[in-house]
C-alpha atoms as a PDB file:
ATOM      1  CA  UNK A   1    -166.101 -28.289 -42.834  1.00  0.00           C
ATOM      2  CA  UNK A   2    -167.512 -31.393 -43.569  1.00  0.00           C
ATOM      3  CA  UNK A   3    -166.845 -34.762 -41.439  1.00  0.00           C
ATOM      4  CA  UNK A   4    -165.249 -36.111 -44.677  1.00  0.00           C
ATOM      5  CA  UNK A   5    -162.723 -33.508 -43.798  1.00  0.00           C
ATOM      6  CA  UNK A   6    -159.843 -33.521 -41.173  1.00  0.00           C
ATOM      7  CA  UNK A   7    -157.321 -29.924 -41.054  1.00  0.00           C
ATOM      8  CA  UNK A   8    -154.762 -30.758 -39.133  1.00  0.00           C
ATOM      9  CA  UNK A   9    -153.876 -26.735 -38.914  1.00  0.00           C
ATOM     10  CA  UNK A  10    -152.898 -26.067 -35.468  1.00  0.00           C
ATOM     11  CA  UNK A  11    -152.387 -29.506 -34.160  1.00  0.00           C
ATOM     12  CA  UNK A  12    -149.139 -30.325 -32.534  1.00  0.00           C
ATOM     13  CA  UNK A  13    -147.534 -33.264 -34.122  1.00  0.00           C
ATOM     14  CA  UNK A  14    -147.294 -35.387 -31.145  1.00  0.00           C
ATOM     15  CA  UNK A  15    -151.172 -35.009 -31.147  1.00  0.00           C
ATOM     16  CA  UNK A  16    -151.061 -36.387 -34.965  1.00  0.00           C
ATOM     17  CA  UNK A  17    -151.027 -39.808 -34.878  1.00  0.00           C
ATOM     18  CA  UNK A  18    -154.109 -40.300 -32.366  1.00  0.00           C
ATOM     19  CA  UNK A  19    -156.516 -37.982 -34.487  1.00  0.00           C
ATOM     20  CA  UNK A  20    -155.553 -39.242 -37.357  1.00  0.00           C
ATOM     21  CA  UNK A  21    -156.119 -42.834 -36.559  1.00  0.00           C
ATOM     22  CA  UNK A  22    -159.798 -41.836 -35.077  1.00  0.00           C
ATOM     23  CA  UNK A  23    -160.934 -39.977 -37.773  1.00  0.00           C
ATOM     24  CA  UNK A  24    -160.331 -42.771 -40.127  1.00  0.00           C
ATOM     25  CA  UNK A  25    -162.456 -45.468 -38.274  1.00  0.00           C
ATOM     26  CA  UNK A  26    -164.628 -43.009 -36.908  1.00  0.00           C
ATOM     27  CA  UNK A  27    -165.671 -42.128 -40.968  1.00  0.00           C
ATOM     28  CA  UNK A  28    -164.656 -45.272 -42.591  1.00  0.00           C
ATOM     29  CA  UNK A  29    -168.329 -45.545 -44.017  1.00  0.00           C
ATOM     30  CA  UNK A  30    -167.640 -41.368 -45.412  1.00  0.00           C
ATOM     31  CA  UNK A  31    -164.848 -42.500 -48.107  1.00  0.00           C
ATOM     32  CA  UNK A  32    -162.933 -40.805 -49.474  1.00  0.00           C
ATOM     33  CA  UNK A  33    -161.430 -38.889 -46.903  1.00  0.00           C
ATOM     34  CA  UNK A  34    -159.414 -35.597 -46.866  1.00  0.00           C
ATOM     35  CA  UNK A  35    -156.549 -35.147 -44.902  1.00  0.00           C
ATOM     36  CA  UNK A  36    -155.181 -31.523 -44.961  1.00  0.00           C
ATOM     37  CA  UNK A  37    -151.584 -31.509 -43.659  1.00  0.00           C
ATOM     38  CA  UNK A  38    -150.390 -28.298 -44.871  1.00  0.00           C
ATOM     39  CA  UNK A  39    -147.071 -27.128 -45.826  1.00  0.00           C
ATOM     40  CA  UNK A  40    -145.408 -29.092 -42.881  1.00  0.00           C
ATOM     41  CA  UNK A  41    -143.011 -32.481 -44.527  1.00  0.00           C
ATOM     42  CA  UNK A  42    -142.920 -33.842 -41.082  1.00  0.00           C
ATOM     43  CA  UNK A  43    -147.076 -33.565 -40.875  1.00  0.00           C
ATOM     44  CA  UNK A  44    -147.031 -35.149 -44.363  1.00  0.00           C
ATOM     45  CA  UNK A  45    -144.880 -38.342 -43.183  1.00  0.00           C
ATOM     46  CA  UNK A  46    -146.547 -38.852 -39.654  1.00  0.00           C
ATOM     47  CA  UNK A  47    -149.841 -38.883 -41.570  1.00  0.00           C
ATOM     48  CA  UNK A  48    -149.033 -41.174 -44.277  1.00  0.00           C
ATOM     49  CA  UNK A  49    -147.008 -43.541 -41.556  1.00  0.00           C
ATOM     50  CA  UNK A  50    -150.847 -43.716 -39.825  1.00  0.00           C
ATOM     51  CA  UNK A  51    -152.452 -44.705 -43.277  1.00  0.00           C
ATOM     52  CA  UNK A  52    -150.187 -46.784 -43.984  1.00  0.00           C
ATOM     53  CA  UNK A  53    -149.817 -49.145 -40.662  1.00  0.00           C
ATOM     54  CA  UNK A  54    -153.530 -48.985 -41.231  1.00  0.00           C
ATOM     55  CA  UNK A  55    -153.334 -50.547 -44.742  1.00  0.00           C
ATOM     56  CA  UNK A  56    -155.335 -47.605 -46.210  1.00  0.00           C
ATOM     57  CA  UNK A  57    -155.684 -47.238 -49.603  1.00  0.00           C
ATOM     58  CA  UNK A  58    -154.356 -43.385 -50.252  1.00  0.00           C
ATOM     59  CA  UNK A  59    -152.800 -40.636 -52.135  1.00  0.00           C
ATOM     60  CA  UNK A  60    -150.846 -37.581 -51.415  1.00  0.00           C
ATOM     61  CA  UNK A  61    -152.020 -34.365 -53.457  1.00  0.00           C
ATOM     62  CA  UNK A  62    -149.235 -32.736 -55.542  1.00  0.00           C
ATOM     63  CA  UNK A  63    -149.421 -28.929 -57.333  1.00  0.00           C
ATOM     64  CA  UNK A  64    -152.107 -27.605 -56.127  1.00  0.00           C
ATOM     65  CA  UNK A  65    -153.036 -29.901 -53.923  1.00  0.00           C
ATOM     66  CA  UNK A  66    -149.464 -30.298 -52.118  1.00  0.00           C
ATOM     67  CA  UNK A  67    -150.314 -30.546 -48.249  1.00  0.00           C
ATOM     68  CA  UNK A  68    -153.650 -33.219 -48.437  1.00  0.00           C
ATOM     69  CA  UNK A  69    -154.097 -36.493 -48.655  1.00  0.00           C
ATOM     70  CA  UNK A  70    -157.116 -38.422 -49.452  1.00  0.00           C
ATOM     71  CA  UNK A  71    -158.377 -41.706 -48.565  1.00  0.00           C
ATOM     72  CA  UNK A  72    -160.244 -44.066 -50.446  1.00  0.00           C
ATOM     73  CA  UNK A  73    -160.449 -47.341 -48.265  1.00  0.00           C
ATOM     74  CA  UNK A  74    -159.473 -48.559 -45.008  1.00  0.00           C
END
């Protein structure tokens, strides 16, 4: 995967917030951003808490896309 490209498969959600939050500065200048969350609501909202207290610029994927989130600006 690319570094555009975060999979949060496997990660325990206390680990979440932290990873999220670096991979977003760390590839600020790599917009936009994918975020895959999976199937997991409580991923979902711990991601989109992270974007948001960051003032990011997002949107969550629905149909086929249900379980990632892209970024488009920090």
């Amino acid at each position: 995967m690319g570094s555009h490209i975060l999979d949060l498969h496997g990660v325990r959600h206390h680990e979440v917030d932290l990873k999220v939050e670096n991979f977003i500065y760390l590839n600020q200048e790599e917009m936009p951003l994918t975020i895959i969350c999976g199937n997991s609501s409580e991923m979902i909202l711990i991601v989109k808490e992270v974007l948001e207290r960051s003032c990011s610029d997002f949107r969550e994927g629905d149909g086929s896309d249900y379980g990632q989130i892209k970024v488009f600006k920090l």
